[in-house]
Protein backbone atom coordinates (compact mmCIF):
# COMPACT_ATOMS: atom_id res chain seq x y z
CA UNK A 1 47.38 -65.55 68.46
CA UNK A 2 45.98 -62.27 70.16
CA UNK A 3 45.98 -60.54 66.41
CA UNK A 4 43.98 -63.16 65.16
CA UNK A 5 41.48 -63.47 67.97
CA UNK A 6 41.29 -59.76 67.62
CA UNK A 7 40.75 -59.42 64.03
CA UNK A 8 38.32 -62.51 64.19
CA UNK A 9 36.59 -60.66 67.15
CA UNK A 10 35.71 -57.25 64.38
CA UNK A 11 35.00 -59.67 61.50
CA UNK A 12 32.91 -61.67 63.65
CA UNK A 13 31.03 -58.75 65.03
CA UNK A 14 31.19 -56.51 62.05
CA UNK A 15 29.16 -59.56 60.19
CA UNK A 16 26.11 -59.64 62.75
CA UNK A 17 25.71 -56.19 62.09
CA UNK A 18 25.43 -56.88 58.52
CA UNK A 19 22.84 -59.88 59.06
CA UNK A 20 20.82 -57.30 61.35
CA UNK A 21 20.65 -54.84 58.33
CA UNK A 22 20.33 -57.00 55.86
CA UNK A 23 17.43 -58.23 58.28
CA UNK A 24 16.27 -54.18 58.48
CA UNK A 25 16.48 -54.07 54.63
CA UNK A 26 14.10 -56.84 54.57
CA UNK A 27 16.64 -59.48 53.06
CA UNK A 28 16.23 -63.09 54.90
CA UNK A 29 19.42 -65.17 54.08
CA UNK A 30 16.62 -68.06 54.05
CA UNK A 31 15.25 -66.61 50.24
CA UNK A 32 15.90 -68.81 47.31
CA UNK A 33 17.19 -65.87 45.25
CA UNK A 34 21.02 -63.83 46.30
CA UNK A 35 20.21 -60.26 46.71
CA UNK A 36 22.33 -57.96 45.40
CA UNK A 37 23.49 -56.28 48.62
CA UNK A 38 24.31 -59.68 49.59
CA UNK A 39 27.35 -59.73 47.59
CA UNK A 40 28.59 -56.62 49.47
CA UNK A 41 29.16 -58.56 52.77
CA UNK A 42 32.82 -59.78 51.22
CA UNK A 43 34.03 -56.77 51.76
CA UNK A 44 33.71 -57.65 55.81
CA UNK A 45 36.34 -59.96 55.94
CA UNK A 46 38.33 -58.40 53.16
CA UNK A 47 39.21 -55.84 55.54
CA UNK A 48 39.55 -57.58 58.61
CA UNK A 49 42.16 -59.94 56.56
CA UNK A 50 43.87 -56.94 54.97
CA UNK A 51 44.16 -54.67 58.52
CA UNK A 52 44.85 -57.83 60.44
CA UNK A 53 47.46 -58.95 58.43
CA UNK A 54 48.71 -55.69 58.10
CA UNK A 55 49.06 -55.51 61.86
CA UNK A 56 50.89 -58.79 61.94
CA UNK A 57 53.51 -58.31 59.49
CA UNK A 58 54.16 -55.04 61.53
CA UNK A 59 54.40 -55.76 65.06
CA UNK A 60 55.00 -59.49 65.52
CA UNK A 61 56.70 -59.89 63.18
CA UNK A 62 58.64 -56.36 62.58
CA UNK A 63 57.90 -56.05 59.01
CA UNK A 64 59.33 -59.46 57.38
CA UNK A 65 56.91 -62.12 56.50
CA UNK A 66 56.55 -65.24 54.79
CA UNK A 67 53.60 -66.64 52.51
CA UNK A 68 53.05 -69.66 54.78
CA UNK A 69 53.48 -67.31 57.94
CA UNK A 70 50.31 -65.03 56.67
CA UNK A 71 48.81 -68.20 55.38
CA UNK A 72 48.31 -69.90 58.25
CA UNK A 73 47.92 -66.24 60.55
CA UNK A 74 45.37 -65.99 57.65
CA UNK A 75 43.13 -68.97 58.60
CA UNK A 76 43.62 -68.40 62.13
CA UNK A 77 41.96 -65.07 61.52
CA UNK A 78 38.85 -66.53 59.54
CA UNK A 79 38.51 -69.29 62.20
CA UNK A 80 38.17 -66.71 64.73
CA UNK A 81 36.00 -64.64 62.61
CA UNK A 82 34.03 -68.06 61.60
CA UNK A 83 33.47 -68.62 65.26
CA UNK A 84 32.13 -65.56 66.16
CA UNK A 85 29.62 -64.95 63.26
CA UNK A 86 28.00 -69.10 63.87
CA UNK A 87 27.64 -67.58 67.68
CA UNK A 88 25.87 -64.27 65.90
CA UNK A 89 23.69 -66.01 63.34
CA UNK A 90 22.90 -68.53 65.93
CA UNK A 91 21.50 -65.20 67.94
CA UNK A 92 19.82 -63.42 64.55
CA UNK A 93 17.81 -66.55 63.52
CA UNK A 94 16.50 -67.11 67.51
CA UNK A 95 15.52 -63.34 67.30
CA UNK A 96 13.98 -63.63 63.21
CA UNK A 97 12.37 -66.93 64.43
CA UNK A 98 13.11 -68.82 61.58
CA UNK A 99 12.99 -72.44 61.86
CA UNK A 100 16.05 -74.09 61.45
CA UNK A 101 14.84 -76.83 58.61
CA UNK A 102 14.70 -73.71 56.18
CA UNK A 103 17.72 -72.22 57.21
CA UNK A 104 19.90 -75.79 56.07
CA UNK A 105 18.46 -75.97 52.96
CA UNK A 106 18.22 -72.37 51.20
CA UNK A 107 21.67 -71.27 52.80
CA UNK A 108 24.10 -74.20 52.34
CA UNK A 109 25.03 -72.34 49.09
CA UNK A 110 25.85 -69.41 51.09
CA UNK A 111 27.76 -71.29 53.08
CA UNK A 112 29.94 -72.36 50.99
CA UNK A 113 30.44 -69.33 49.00
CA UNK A 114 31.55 -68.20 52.08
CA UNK A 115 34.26 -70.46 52.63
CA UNK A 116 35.56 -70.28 49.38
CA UNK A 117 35.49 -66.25 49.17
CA UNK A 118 37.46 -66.55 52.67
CA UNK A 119 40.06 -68.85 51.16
CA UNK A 120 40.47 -67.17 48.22
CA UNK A 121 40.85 -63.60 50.25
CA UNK A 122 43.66 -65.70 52.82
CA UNK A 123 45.78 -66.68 49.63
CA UNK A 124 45.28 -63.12 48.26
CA UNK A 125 46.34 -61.26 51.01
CA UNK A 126 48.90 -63.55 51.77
CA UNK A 127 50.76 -62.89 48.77
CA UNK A 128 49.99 -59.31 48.91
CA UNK A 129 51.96 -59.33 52.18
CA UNK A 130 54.36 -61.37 52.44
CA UNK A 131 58.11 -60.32 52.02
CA UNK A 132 60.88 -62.65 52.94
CA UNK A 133 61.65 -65.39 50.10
CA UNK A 134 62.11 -68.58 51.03
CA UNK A 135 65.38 -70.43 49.85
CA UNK A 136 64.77 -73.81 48.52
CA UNK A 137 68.46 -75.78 48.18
């Protein structure tokens, strides 16, 4: 559990520094239209997946791993991001003063895209590292 706290810790963090350039860039997440660098902000929990499962597979579990094992060390990891990065945003829109009634409405898309990017990136690195086959009799 201290891997994924960790891991969900940097993606956490890592993605209120991207809101707070993306906020510097002058890109609201409250616009109508996806910016472009908007699309770039996968990459944050890309790597925190990749390195974090990396460091799993290596030390806790000393270097055998199954696909439900990083599946569900996978989710633990986004959770932990996911917690951290509500508790930033929650921060970045008190600081942009941006009412909240815009926020709901222009971002739920975002939201969403969000969860399903950090599903799809849990399966994929998942199967990238896992390494002990499981028997079925």
């Amino acid at each position: 559990m201290k891997n994924a706290i960790i891991w969900g810790i940097i993606i956490g963090v890592l993605s209120g520094i991207w809101m707070l350039v993306m906020h510097g860039s002058g890109i609201s997440p409250t616009d109508e239209k996806v910016a472009t660098l908007e699309y770039f902000s996968f990459l944050i929990p890309a790597f925190g997946l990749f390195i974090g499962i990396y460091n799993y597979r290596k030390n806790d579990c000393k270097g055998h791993m199954g696909f439900l094992e990083a599946l569900i060390q996978s989710f633990k990891i986004l959770i932990a991001g996911g917690i951290v990065t509500v508790f930033a945003t929650i921060l970045y829109f008190s600081y942009a003063h941006v009412s909240m009634g815009n926020v709901m409405e222009a971002s739920s898309g975002r939201i969403f895209g969000a969860l399903l990017v950090g599903v799809l990136l849990a399966f994929a690195v998942s199967l990238l590292f896992h390494n002990k086959a499981n028997k079925v009799d």
